[in-house]
C-alpha atoms as a PDB file:
ATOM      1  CA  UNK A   1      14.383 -27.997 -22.815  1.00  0.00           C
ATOM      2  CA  UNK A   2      10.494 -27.329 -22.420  1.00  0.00           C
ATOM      3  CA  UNK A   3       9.402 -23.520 -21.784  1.00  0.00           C
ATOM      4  CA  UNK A   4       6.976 -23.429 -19.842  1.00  0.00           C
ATOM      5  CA  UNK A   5       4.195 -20.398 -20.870  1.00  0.00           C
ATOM      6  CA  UNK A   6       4.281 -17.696 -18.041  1.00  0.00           C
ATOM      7  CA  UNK A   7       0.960 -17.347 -16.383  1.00  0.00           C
ATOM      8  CA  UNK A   8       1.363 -14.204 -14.479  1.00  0.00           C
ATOM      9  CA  UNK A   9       1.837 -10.964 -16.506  1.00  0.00           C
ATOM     10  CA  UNK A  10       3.971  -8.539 -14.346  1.00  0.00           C
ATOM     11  CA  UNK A  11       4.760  -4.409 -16.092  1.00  0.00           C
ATOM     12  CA  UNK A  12       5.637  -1.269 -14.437  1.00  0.00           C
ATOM     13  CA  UNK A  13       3.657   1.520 -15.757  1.00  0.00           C
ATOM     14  CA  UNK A  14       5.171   4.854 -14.348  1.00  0.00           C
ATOM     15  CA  UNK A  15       6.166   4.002 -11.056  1.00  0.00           C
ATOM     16  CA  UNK A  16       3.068   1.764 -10.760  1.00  0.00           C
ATOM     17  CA  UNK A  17       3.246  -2.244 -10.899  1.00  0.00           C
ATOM     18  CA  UNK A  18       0.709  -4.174 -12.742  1.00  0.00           C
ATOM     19  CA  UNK A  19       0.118  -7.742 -11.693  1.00  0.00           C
ATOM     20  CA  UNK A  20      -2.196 -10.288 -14.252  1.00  0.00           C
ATOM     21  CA  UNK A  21      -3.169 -13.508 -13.644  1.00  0.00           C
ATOM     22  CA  UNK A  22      -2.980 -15.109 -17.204  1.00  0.00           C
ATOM     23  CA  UNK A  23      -4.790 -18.100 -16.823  1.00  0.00           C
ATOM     24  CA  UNK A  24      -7.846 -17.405 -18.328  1.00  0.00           C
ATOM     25  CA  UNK A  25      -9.036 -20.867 -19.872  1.00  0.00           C
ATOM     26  CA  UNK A  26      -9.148 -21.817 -16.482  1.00  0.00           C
ATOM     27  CA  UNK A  27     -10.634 -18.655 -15.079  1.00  0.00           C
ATOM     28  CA  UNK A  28      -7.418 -18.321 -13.942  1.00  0.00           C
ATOM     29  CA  UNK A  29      -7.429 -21.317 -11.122  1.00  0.00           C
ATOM     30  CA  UNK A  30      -4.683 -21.764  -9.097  1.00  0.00           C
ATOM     31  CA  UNK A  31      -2.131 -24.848  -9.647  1.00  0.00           C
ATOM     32  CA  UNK A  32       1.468 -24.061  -8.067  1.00  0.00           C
ATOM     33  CA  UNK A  33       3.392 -22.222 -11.091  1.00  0.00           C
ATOM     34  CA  UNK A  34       0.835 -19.075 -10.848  1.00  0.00           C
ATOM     35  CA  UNK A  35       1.967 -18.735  -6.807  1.00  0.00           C
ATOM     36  CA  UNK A  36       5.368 -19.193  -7.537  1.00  0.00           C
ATOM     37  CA  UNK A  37       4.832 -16.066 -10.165  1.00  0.00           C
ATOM     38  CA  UNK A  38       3.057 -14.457  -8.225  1.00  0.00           C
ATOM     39  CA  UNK A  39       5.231 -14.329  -5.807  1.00  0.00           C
ATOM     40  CA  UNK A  40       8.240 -13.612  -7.797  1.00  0.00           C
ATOM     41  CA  UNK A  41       6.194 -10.842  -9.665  1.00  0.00           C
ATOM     42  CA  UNK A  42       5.612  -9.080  -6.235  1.00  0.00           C
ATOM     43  CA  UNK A  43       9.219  -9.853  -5.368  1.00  0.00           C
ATOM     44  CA  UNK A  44      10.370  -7.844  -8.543  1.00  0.00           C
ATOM     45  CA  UNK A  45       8.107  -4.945  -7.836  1.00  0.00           C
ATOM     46  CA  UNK A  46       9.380  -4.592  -3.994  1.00  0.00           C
ATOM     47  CA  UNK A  47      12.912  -4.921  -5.911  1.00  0.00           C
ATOM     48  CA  UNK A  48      12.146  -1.897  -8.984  1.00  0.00           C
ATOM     49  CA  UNK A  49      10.739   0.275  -5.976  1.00  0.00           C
ATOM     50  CA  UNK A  50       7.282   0.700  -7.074  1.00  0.00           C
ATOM     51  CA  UNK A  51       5.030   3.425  -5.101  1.00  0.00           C
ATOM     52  CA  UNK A  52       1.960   1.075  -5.459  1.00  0.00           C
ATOM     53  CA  UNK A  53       0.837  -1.792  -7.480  1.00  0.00           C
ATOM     54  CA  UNK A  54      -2.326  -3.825  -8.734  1.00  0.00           C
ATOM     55  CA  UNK A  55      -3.632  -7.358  -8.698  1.00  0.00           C
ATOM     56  CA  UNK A  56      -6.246  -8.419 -11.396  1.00  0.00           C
ATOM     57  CA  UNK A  57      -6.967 -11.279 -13.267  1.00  0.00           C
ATOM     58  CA  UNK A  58      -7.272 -11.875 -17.433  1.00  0.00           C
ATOM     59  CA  UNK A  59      -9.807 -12.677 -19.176  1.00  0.00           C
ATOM     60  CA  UNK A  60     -13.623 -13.296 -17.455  1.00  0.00           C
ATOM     61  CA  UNK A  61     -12.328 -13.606 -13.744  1.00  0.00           C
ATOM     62  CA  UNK A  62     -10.113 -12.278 -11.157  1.00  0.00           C
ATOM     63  CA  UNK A  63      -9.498 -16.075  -9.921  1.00  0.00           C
ATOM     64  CA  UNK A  64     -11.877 -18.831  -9.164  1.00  0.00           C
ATOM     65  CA  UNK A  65      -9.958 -20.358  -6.595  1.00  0.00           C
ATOM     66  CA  UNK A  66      -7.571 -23.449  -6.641  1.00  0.00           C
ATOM     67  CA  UNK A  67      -7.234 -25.545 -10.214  1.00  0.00           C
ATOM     68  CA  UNK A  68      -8.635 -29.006  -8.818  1.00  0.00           C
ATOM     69  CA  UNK A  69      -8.455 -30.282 -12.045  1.00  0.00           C
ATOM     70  CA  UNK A  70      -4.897 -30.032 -12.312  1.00  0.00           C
ATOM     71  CA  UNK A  71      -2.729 -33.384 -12.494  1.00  0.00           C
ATOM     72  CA  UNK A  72       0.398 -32.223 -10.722  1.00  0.00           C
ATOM     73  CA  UNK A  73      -0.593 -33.805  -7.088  1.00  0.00           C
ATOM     74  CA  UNK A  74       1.258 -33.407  -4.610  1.00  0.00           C
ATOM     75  CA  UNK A  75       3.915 -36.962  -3.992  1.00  0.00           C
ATOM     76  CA  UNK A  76       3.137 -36.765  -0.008  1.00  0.00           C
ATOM     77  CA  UNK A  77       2.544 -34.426   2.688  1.00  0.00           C
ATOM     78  CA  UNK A  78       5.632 -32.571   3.073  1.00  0.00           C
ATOM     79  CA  UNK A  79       5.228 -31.321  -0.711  1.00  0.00           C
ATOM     80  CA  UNK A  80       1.613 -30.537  -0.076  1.00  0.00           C
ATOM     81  CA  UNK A  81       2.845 -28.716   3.610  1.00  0.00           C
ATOM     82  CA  UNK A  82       5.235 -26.591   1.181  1.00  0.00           C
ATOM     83  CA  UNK A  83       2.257 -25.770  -1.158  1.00  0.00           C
ATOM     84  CA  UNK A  84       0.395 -24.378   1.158  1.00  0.00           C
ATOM     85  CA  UNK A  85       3.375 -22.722   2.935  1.00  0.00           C
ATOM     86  CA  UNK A  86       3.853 -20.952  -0.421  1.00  0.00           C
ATOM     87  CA  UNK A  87       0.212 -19.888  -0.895  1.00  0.00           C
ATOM     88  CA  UNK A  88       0.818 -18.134   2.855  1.00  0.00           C
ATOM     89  CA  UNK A  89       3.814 -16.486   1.351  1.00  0.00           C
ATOM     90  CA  UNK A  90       1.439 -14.297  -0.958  1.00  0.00           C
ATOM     91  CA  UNK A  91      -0.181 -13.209   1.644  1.00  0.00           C
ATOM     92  CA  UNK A  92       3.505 -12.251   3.504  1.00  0.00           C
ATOM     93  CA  UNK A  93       4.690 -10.814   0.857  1.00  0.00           C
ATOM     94  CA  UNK A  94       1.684  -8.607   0.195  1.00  0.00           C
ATOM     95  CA  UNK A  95       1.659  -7.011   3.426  1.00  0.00           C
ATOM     96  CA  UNK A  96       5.087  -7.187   3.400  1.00  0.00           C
ATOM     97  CA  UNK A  97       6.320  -4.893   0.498  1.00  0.00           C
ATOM     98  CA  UNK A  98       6.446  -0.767   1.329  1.00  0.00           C
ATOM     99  CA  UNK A  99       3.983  -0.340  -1.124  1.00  0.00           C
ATOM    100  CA  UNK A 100       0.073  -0.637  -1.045  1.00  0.00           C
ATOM    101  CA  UNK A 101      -1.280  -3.424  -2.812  1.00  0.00           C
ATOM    102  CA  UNK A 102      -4.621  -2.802  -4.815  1.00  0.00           C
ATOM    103  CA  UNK A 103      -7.162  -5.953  -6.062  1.00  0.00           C
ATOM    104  CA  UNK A 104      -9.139  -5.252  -8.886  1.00  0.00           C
ATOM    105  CA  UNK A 105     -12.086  -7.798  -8.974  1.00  0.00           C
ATOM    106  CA  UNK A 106     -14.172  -8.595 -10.993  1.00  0.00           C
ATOM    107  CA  UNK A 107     -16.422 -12.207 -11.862  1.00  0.00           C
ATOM    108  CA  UNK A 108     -15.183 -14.941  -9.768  1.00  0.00           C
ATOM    109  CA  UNK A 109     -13.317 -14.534  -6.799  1.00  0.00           C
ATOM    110  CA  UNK A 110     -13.803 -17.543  -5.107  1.00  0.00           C
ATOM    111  CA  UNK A 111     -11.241 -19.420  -2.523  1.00  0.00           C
ATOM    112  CA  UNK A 112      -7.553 -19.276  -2.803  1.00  0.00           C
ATOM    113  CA  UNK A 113      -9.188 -16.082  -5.562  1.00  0.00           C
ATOM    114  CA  UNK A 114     -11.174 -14.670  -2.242  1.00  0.00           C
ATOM    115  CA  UNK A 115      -8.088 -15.592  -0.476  1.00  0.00           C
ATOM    116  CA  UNK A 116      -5.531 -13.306  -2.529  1.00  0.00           C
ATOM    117  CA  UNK A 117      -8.017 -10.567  -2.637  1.00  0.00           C
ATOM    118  CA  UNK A 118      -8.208 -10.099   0.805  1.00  0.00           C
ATOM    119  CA  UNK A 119      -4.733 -10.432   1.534  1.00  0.00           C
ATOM    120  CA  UNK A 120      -4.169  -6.886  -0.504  1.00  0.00           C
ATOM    121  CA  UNK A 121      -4.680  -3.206   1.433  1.00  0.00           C
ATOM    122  CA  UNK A 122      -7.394  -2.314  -0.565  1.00  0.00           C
ATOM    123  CA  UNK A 123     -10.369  -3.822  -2.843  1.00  0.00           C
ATOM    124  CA  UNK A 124     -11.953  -2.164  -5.631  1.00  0.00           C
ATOM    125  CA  UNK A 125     -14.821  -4.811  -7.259  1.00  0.00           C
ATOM    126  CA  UNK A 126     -16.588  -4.647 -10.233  1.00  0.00           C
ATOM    127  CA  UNK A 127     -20.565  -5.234 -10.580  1.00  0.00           C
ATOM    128  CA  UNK A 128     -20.065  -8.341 -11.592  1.00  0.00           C
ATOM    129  CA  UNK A 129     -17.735  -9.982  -8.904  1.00  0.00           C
ATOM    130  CA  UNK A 130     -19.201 -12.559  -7.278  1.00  0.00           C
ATOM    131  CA  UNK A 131     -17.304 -13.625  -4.074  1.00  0.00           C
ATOM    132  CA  UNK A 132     -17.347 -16.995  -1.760  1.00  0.00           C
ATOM    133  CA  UNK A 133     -14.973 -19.483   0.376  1.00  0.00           C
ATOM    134  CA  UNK A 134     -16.316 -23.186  -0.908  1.00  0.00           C
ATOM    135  CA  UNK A 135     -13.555 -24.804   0.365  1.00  0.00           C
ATOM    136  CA  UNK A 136     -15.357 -26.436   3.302  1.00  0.00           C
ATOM    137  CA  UNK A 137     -18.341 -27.611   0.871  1.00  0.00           C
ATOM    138  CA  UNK A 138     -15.705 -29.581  -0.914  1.00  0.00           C
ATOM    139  CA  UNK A 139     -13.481 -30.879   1.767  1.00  0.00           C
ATOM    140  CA  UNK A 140     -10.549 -28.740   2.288  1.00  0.00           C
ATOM    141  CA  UNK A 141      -9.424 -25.673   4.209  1.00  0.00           C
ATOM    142  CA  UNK A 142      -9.088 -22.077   3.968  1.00  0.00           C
ATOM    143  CA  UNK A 143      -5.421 -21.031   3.326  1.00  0.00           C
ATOM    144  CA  UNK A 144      -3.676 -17.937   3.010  1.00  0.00           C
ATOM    145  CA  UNK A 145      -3.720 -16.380   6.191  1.00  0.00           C
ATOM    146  CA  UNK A 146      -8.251 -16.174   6.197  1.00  0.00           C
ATOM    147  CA  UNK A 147      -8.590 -17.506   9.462  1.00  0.00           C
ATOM    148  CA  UNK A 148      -6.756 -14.289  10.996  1.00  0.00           C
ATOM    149  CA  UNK A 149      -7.935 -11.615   8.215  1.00  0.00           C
ATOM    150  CA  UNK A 150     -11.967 -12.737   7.896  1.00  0.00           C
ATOM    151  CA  UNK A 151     -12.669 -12.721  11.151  1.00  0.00           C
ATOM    152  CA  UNK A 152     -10.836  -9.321  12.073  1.00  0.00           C
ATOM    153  CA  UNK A 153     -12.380  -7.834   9.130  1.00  0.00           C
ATOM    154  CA  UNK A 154     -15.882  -8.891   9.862  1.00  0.00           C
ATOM    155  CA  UNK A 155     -16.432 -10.126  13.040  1.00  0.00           C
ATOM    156  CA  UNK A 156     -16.095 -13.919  14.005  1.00  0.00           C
ATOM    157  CA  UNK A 157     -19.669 -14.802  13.546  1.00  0.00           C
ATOM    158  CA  UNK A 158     -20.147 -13.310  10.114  1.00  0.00           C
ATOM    159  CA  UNK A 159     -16.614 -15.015   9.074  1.00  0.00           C
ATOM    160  CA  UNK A 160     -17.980 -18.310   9.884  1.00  0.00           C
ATOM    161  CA  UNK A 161     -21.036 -18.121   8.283  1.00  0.00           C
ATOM    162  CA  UNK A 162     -19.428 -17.205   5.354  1.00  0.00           C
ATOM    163  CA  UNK A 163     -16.762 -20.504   5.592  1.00  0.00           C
ATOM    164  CA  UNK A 164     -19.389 -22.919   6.518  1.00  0.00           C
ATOM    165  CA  UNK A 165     -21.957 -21.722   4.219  1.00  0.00           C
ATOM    166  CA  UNK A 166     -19.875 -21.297   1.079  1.00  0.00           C
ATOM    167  CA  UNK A 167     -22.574 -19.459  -0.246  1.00  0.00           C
ATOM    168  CA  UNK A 168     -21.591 -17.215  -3.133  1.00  0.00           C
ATOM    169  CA  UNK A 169     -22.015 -13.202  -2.702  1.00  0.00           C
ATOM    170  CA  UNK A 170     -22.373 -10.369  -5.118  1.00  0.00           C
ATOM    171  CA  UNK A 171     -20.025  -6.965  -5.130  1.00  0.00           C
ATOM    172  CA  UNK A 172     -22.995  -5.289  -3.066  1.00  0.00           C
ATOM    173  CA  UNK A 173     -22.667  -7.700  -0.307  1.00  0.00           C
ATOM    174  CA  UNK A 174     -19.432  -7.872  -0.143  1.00  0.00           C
ATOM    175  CA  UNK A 175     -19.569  -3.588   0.099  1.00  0.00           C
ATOM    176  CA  UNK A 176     -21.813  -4.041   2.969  1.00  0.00           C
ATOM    177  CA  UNK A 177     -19.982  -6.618   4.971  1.00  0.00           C
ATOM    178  CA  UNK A 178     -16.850  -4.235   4.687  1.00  0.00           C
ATOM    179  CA  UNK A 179     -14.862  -6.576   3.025  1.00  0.00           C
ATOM    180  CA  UNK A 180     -14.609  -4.347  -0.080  1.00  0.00           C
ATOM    181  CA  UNK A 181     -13.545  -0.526  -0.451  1.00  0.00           C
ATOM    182  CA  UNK A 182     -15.654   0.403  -3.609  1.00  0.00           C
ATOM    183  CA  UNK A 183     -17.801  -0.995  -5.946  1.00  0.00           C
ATOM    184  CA  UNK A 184     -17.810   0.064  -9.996  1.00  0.00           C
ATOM    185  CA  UNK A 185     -19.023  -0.821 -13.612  1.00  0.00           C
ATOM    186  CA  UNK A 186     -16.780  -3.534 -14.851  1.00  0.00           C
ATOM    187  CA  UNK A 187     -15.573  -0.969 -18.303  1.00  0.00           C
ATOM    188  CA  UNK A 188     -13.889   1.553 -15.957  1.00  0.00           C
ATOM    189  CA  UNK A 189     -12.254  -1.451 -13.156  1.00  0.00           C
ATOM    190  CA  UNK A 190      -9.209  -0.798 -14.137  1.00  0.00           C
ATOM    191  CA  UNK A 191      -8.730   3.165 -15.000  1.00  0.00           C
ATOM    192  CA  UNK A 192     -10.472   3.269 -10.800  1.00  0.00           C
ATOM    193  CA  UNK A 193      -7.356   0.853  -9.937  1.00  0.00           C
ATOM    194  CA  UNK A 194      -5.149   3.028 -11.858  1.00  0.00           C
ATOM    195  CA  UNK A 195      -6.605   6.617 -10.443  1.00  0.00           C
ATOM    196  CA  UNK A 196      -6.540   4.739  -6.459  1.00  0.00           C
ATOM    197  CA  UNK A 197      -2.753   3.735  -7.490  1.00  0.00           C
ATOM    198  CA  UNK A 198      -1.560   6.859  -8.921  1.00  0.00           C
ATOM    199  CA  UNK A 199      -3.209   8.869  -6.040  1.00  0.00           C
ATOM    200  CA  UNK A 200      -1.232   6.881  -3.507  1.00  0.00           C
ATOM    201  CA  UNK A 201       1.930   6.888  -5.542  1.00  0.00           C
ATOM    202  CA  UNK A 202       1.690  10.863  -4.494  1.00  0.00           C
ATOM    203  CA  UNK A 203       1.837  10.244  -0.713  1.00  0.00           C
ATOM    204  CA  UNK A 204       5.517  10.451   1.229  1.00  0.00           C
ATOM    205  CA  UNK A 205       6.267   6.662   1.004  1.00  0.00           C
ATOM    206  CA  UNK A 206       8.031   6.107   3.843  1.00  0.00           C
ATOM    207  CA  UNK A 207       4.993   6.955   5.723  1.00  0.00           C
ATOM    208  CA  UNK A 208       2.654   5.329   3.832  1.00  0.00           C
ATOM    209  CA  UNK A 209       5.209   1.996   4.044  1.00  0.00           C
ATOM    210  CA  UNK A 210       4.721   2.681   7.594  1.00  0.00           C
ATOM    211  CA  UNK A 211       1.083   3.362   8.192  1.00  0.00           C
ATOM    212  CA  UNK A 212       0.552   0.065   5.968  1.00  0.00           C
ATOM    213  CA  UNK A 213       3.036  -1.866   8.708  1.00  0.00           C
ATOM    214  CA  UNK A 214       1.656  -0.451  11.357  1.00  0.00           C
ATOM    215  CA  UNK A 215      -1.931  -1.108  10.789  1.00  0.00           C
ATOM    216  CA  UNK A 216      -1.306  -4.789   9.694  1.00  0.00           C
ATOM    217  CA  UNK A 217       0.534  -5.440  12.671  1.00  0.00           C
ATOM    218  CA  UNK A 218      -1.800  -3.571  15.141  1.00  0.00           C
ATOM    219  CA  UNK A 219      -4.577  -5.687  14.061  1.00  0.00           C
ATOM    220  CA  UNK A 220      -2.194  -8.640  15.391  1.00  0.00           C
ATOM    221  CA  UNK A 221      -0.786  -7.219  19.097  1.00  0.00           C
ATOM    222  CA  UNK A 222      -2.376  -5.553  21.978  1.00  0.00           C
ATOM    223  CA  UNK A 223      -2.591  -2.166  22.757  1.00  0.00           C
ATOM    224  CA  UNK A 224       0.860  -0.735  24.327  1.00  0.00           C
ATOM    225  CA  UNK A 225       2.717  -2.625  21.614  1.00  0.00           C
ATOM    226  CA  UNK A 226       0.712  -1.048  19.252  1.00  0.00           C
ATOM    227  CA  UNK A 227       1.980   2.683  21.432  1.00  0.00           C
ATOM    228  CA  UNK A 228       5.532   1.682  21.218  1.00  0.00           C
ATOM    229  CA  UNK A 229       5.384   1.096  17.271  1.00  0.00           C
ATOM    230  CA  UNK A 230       3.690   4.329  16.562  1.00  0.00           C
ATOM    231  CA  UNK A 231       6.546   5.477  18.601  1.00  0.00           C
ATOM    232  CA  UNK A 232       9.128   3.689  16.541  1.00  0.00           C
ATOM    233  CA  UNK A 233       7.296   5.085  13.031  1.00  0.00           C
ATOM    234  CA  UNK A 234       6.904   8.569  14.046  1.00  0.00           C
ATOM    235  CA  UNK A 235      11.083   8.663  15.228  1.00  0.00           C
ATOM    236  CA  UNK A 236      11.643   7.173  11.576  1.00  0.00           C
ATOM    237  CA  UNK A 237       9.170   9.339   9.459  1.00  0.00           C
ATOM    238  CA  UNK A 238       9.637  12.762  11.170  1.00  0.00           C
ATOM    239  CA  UNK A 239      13.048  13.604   9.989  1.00  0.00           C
ATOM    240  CA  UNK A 240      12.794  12.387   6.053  1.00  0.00           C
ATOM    241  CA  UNK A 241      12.780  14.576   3.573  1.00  0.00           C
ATOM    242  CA  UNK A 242       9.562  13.479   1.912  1.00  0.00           C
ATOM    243  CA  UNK A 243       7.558  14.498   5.388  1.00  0.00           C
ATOM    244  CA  UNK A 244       9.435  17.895   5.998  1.00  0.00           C
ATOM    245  CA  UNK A 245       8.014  18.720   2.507  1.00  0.00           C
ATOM    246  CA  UNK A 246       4.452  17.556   2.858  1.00  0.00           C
ATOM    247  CA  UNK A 247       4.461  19.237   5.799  1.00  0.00           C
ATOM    248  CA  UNK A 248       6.220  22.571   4.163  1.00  0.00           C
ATOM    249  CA  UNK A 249       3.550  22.446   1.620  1.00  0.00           C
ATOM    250  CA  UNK A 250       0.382  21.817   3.896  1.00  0.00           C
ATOM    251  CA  UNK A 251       1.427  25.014   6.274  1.00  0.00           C
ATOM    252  CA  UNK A 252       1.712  26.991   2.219  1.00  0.00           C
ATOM    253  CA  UNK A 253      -2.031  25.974   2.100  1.00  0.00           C
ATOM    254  CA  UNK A 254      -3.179  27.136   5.507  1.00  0.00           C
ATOM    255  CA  UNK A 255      -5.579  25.775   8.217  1.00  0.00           C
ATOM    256  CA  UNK A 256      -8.846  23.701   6.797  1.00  0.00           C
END
């Protein structure tokens, strides 16, 4: 029986989940075992109850997209259908778990890469990321759920002059467009991650599971569905025991 070498990495490090993409003689590329880790690493995570968790990538990338050098092809069109079904799953599953995902960037983060990034609640980048969708400049299609997050992140316009372009864009950029949260030097990436994690691994997590719901789905439904939810949240966090103390020990501090 052949092993076959893991290429996602996947620890817990004090209540906080760590998440590697270990591909890195193919800038970690995408071919179909790294989703199906991927996923399953996220699925044990959501299982160990993390408070918060990280997505970064080995070696001189975060992810440079799909691997389309890889010989495993697809037989016909309902395996390729299920591919790509699978590569959507990340994206469920992300902004599915209670706990907020964090991407740490840094050099490529191009395509299905670009893709995973943005499918996480927040985005800290290092100074040498380097971002971009080429997928129309070489014949396929953005996956991942892009079509719905780009454009409600940036605007329409700005989302499709970034797909038909497939211009590449620096950390900066990225900053500026909003599609990022923060922007540091590559040798301290990962103790930000860490410090973002930890800080949100302090919050009541019911609430934070919540507000994380809430806002994903908001950005999908009108307004009086998005009344009736924060309806729905506030009946569910008010009476736990993690908001009765946050709010026992903000009246201890006093008024701002």
């Amino acid at each position: 029986m052949i092993t076959r070498k893991a290429v996602v990495e996947c620890e817990i490090r004090q209540e906080i989940g760590w998440i590697h993409l270990n591909r890195p003689e193919r800038l970690n590329a995408v071919i179909p075992q790294l989703v199906e880790e991927l996923y399953g690493s996220l699925d044990k995570l959501e299982r160990e109850g993390v408070r918060a968790a990280i997505l970064a990538g080995r070696g001189n990338a975060f992810c440079a997209g799909h691997d389309l050098r890889h010989e495993e092809k697809p037989e016909n069109e309902a395996e390729l259908r299920l591919n790509l079904q699978k590569i959507q799953d990340i994206t469920r599953k992300i902004q599915r778990v209670p706990f907020p995902v964090i991407a740490a960037v840094h050099g490529y983060a191009l395509g299905a890469g670009c893709e995973f990034a943005l499918g996480c609640d927040l985005i800290i980048a290092a100074q040498d990321a380097e971002f971009g969708f080429p997928e129309v400049s070489v014949g396929l299609s953005v996956t991942g759920g892009i079509s719905h997050i780009l454009p409600i992140t940036i605007g329409l316009v700005r989302a499709k002059e970034l797909l038909f372009s497939g211009e590449r864009f620096g950390a900066s950029q990225a900053l500026h467009l909003g599609l990022i949260n923060k922007v540091v030097h590559h040798t301290v990436l990962a103790e930000e991650a860490d410090k973002w994690a930890k800080r949100l691994a302090e919050l009541p997590q019911v609430a934070l599971a919540k507000a994380k719901f809430a806002l994903n789905r908001g950005a999908q439904c009108d307004l009086e569905a998005a009344f009736e939810l924060e309806i729905e949240h506030a009946l569910a966090t008010v009476q736990t025991i993690e908001s009765k103390q946050a709010a026992e020990e903000f009246r201890k501090k006093g008024s701002v």
